[in-house]
C-alpha atoms as a PDB file:
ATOM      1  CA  UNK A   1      80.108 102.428 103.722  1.00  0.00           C
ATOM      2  CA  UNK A   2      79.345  98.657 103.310  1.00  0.00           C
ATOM      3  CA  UNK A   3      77.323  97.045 106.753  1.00  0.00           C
ATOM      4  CA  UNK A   4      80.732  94.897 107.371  1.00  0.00           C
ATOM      5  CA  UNK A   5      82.799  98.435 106.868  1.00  0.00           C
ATOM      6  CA  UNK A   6      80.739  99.869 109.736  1.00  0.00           C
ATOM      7  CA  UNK A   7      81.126  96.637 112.087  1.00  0.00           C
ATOM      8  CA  UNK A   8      84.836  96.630 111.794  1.00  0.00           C
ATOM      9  CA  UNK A   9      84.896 100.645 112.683  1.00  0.00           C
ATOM     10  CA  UNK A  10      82.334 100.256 115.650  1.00  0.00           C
ATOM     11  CA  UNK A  11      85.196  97.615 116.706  1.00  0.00           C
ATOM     12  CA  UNK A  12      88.256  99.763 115.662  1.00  0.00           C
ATOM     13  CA  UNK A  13      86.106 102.175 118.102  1.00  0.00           C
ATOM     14  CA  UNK A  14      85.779 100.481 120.912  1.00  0.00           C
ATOM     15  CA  UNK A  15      88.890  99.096 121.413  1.00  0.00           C
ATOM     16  CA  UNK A  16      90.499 102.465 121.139  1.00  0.00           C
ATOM     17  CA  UNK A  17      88.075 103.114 123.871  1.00  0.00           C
ATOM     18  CA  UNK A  18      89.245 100.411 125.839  1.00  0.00           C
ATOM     19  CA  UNK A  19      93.258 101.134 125.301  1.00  0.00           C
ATOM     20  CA  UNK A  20      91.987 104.849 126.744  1.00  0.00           C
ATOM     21  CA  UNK A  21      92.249 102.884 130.379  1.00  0.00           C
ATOM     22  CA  UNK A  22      93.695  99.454 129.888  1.00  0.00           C
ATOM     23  CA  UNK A  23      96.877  98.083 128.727  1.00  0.00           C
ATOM     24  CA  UNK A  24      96.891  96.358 125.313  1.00  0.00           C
ATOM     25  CA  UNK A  25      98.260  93.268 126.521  1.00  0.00           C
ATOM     26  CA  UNK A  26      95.454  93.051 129.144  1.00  0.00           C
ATOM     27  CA  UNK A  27      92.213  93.636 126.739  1.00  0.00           C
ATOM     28  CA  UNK A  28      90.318  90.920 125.913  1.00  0.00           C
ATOM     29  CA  UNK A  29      87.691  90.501 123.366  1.00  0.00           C
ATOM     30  CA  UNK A  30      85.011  90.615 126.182  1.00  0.00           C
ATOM     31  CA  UNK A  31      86.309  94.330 126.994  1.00  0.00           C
ATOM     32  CA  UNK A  32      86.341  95.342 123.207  1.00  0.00           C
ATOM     33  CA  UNK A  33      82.433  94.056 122.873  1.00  0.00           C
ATOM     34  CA  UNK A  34      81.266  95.477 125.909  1.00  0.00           C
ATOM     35  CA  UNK A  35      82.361  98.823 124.922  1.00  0.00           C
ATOM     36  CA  UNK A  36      80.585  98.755 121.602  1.00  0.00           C
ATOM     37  CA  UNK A  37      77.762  96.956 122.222  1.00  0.00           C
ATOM     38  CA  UNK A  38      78.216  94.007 119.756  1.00  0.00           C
ATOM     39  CA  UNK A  39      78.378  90.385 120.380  1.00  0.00           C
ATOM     40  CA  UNK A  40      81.507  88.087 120.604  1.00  0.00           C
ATOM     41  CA  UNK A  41      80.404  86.829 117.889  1.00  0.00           C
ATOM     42  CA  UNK A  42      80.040  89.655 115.910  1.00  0.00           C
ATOM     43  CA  UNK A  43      83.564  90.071 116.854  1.00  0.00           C
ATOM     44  CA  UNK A  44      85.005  86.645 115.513  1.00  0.00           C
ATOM     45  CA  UNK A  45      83.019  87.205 112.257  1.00  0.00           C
ATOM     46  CA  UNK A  46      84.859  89.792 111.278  1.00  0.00           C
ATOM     47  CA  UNK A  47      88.632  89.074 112.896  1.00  0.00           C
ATOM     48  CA  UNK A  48      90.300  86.204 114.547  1.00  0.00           C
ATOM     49  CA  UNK A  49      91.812  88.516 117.060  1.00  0.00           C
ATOM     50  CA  UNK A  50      92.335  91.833 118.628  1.00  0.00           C
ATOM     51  CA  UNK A  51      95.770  91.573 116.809  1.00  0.00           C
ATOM     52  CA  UNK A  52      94.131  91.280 113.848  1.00  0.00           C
ATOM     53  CA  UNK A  53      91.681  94.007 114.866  1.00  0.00           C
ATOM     54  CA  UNK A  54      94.497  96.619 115.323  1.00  0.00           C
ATOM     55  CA  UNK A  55      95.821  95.499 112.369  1.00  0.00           C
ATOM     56  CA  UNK A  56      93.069  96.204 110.133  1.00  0.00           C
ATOM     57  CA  UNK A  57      93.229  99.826 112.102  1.00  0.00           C
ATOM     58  CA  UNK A  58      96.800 100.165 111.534  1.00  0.00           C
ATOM     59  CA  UNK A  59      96.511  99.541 107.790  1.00  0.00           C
ATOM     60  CA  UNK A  60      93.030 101.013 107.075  1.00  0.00           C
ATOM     61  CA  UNK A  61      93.870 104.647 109.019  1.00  0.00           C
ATOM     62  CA  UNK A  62      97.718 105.042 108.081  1.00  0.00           C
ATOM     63  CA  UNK A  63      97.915 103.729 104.923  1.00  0.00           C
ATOM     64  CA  UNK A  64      95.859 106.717 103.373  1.00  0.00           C
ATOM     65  CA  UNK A  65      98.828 109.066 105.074  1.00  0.00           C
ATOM     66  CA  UNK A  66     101.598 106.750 104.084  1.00  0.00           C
ATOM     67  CA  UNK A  67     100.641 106.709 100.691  1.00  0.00           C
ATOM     68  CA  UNK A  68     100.589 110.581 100.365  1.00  0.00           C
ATOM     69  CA  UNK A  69     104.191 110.595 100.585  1.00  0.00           C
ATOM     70  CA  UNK A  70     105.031 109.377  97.426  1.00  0.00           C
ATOM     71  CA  UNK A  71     101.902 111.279  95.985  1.00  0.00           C
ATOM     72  CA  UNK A  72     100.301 114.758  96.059  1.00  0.00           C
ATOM     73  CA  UNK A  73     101.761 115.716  99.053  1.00  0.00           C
ATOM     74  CA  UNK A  74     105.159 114.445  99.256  1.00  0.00           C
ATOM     75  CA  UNK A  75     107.209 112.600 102.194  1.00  0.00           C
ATOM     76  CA  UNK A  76     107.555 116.153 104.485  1.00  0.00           C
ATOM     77  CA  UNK A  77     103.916 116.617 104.563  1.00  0.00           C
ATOM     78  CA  UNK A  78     102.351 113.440 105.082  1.00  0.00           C
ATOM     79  CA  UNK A  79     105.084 112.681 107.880  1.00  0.00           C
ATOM     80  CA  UNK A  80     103.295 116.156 109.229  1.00  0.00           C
ATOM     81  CA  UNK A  81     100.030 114.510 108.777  1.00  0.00           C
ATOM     82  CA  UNK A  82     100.945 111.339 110.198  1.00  0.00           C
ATOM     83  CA  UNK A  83     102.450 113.267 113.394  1.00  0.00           C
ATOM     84  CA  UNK A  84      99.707 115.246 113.783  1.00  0.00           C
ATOM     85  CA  UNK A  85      96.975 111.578 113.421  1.00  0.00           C
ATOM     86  CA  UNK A  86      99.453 109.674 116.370  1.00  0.00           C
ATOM     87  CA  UNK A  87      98.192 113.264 118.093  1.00  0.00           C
ATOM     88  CA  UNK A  88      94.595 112.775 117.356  1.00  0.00           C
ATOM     89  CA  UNK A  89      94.838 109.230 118.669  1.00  0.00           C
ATOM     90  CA  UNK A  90      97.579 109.583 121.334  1.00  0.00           C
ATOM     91  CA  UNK A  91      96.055 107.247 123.789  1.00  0.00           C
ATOM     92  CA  UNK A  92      95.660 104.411 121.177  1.00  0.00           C
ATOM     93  CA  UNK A  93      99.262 104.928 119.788  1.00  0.00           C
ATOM     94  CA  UNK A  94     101.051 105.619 123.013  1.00  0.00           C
ATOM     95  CA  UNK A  95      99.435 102.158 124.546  1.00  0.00           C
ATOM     96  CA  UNK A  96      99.919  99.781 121.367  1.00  0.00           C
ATOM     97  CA  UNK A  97     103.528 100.905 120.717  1.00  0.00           C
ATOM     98  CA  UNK A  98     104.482  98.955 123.896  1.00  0.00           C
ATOM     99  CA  UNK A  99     103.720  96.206 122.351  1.00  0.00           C
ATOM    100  CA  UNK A 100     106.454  95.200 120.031  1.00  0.00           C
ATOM    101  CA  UNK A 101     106.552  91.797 117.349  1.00  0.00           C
ATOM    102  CA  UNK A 102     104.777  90.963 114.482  1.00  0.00           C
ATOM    103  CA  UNK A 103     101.983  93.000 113.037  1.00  0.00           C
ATOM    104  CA  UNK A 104     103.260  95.729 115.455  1.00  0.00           C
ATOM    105  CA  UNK A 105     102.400  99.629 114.831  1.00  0.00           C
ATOM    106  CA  UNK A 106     106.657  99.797 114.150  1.00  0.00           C
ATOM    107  CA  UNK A 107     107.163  96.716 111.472  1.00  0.00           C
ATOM    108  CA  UNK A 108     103.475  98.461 110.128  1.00  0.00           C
ATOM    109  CA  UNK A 109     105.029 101.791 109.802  1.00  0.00           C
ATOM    110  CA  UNK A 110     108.512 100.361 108.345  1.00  0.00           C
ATOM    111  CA  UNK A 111     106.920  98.148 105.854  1.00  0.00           C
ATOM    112  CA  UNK A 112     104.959 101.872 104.351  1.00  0.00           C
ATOM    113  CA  UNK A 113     108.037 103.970 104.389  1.00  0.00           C
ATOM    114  CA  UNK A 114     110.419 101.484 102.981  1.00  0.00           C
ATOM    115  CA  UNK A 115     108.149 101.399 100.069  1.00  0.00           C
ATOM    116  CA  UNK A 116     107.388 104.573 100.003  1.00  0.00           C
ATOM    117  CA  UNK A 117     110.974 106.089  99.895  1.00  0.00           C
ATOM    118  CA  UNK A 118     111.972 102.871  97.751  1.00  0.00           C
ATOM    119  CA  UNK A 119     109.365 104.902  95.069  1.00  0.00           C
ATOM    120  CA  UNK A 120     111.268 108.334  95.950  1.00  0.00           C
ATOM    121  CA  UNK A 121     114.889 106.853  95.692  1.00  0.00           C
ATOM    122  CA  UNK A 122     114.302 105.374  92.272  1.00  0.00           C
ATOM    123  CA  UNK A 123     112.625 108.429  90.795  1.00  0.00           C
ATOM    124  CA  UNK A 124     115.521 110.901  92.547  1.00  0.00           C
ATOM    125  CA  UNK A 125     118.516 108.406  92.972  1.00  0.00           C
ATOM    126  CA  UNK A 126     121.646 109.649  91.301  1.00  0.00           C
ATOM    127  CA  UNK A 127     122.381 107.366  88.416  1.00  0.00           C
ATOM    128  CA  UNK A 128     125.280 105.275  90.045  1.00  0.00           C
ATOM    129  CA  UNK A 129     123.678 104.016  93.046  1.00  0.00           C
ATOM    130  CA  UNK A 130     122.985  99.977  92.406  1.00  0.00           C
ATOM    131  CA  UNK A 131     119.396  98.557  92.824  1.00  0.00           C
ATOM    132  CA  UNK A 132     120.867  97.164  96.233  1.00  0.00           C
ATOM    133  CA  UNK A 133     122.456 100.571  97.398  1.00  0.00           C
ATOM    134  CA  UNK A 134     119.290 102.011  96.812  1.00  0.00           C
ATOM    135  CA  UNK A 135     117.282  99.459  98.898  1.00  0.00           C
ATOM    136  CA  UNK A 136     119.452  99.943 101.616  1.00  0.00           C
ATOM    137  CA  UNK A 137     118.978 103.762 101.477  1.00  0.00           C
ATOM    138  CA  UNK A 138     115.556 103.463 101.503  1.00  0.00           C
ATOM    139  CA  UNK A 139     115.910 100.669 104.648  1.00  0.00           C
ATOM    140  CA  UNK A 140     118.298 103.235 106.414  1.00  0.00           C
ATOM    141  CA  UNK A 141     116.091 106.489 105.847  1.00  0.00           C
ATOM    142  CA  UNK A 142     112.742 104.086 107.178  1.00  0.00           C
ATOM    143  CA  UNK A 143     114.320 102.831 110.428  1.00  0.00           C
ATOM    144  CA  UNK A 144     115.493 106.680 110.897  1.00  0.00           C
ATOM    145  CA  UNK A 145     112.565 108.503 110.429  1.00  0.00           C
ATOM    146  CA  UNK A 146     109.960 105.396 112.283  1.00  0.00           C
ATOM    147  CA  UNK A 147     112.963 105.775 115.698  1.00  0.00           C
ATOM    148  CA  UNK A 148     112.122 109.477 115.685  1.00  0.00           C
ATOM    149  CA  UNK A 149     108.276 108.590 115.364  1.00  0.00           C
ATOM    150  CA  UNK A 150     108.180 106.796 117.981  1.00  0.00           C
ATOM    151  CA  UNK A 151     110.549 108.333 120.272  1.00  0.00           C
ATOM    152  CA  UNK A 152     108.135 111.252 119.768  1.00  0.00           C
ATOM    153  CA  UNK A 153     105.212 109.057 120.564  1.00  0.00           C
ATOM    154  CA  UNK A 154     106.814 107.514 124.200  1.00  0.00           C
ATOM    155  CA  UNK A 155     108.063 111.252 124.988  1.00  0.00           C
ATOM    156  CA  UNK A 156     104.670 112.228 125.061  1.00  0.00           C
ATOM    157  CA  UNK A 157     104.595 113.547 121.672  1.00  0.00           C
ATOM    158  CA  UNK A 158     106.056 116.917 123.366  1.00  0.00           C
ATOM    159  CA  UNK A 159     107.321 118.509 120.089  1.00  0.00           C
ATOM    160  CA  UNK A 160     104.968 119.951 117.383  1.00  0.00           C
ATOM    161  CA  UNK A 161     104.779 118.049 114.254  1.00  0.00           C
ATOM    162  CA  UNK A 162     105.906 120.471 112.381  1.00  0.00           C
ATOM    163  CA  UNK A 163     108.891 121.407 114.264  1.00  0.00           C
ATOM    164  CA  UNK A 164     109.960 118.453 114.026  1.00  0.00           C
ATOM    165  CA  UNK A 165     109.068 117.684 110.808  1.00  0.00           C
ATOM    166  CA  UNK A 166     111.314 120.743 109.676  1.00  0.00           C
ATOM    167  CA  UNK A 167     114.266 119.431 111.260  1.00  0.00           C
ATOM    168  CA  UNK A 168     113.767 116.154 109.680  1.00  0.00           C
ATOM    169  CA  UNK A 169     113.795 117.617 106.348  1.00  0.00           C
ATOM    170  CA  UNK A 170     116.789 119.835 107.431  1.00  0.00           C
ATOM    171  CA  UNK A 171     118.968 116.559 107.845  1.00  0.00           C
ATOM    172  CA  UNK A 172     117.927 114.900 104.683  1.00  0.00           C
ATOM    173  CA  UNK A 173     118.894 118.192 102.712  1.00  0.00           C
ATOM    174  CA  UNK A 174     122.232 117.866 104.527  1.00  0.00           C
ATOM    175  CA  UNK A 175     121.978 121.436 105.926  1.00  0.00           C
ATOM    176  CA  UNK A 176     121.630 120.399 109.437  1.00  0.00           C
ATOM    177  CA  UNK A 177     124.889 122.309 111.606  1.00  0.00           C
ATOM    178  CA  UNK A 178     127.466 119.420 112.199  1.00  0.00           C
ATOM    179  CA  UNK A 179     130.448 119.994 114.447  1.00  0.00           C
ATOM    180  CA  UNK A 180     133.849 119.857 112.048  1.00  0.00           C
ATOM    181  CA  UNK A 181     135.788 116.207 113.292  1.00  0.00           C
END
């Protein structure tokens, strides 16, 4: 891993330690650097921000996991994965998911799966569905599946992944029970 690689990680690090105890909004760059041991200006070398910061986390950590879903392991199992990661990091997630607006962990997530089930519409789509009805499948299917992530994140991520994971994929197959109207 390249020497600027490791910096950014060290930082990643430490202000995951910091969200552990502190409110997001509240952090300052003086919190982040005391917890790693770098300088402030090792800091501002390498971003202009602590939004920037958990950017480069957001994009460097669930991008990998996002990108599975339209490869080896398809949608079902790198949702699991990506469950099972907002687990690993549940202090981190829980805290930064308060904060809502650009760059957030939401318009992050949304930007990943409307791309990647843009890719799994076009290669499954029934033939009559128009470029635009397909865009706004794959718009609908992201805001669904990113509410239930992070209603599972602010509940406390009570559920198991794969639980609910499984009854995920049971509404998308359209054998979920519905009530005759």
């Amino acid at each position: 891993m390249a020497n600027s690689e490791l910096t950014k990680r060290v930082l990643a690090d430490g202000i995951k330690k910091v969200m552990e105890t502190k409110a997001f909004d509240k952090i300052t760059v003086t919190d982040i650097t005391d917890s790693c041991g770098v300088s402030r200006n090792t800091f501002y070398y390498h971003f202009q921000d602590k939004y920037e910061l958990v950017n480069w986390i957001f994009y460097t950590e669930i991008t990998p996991i996002a990108e599975a879903a339209t490869g080896e392991y398809g949608w079902a199992k790198a949702l699991t994965r990506l469950f099972c990661y907002l687990q690993d990091n549940r202090a981190f997630y829980t805290n930064v998911l308060r904060f809502q607006g650009q760059n957030s962990f939401v318009s992050c997530l949304l930007d990943f799966y409307q791309s990647a089930l843009g890719e799994i519409i076009e290669k499954n789509a029934v033939q009559n569905l128009t470029p635009e009805e397909r865009q706004f499948a794959a718009k609908f299917y992201s805001y669904a599946l990113i509410g239930i992530v992070t209603d599972w994140v602010t509940q406390d991520m009570r559920t198991d992944p794969e639980a609910a994971v499984t009854t995920i994929k049971k509404l998308i197959n359209g054998r979920f029970p519905c009530q005759p109207s």
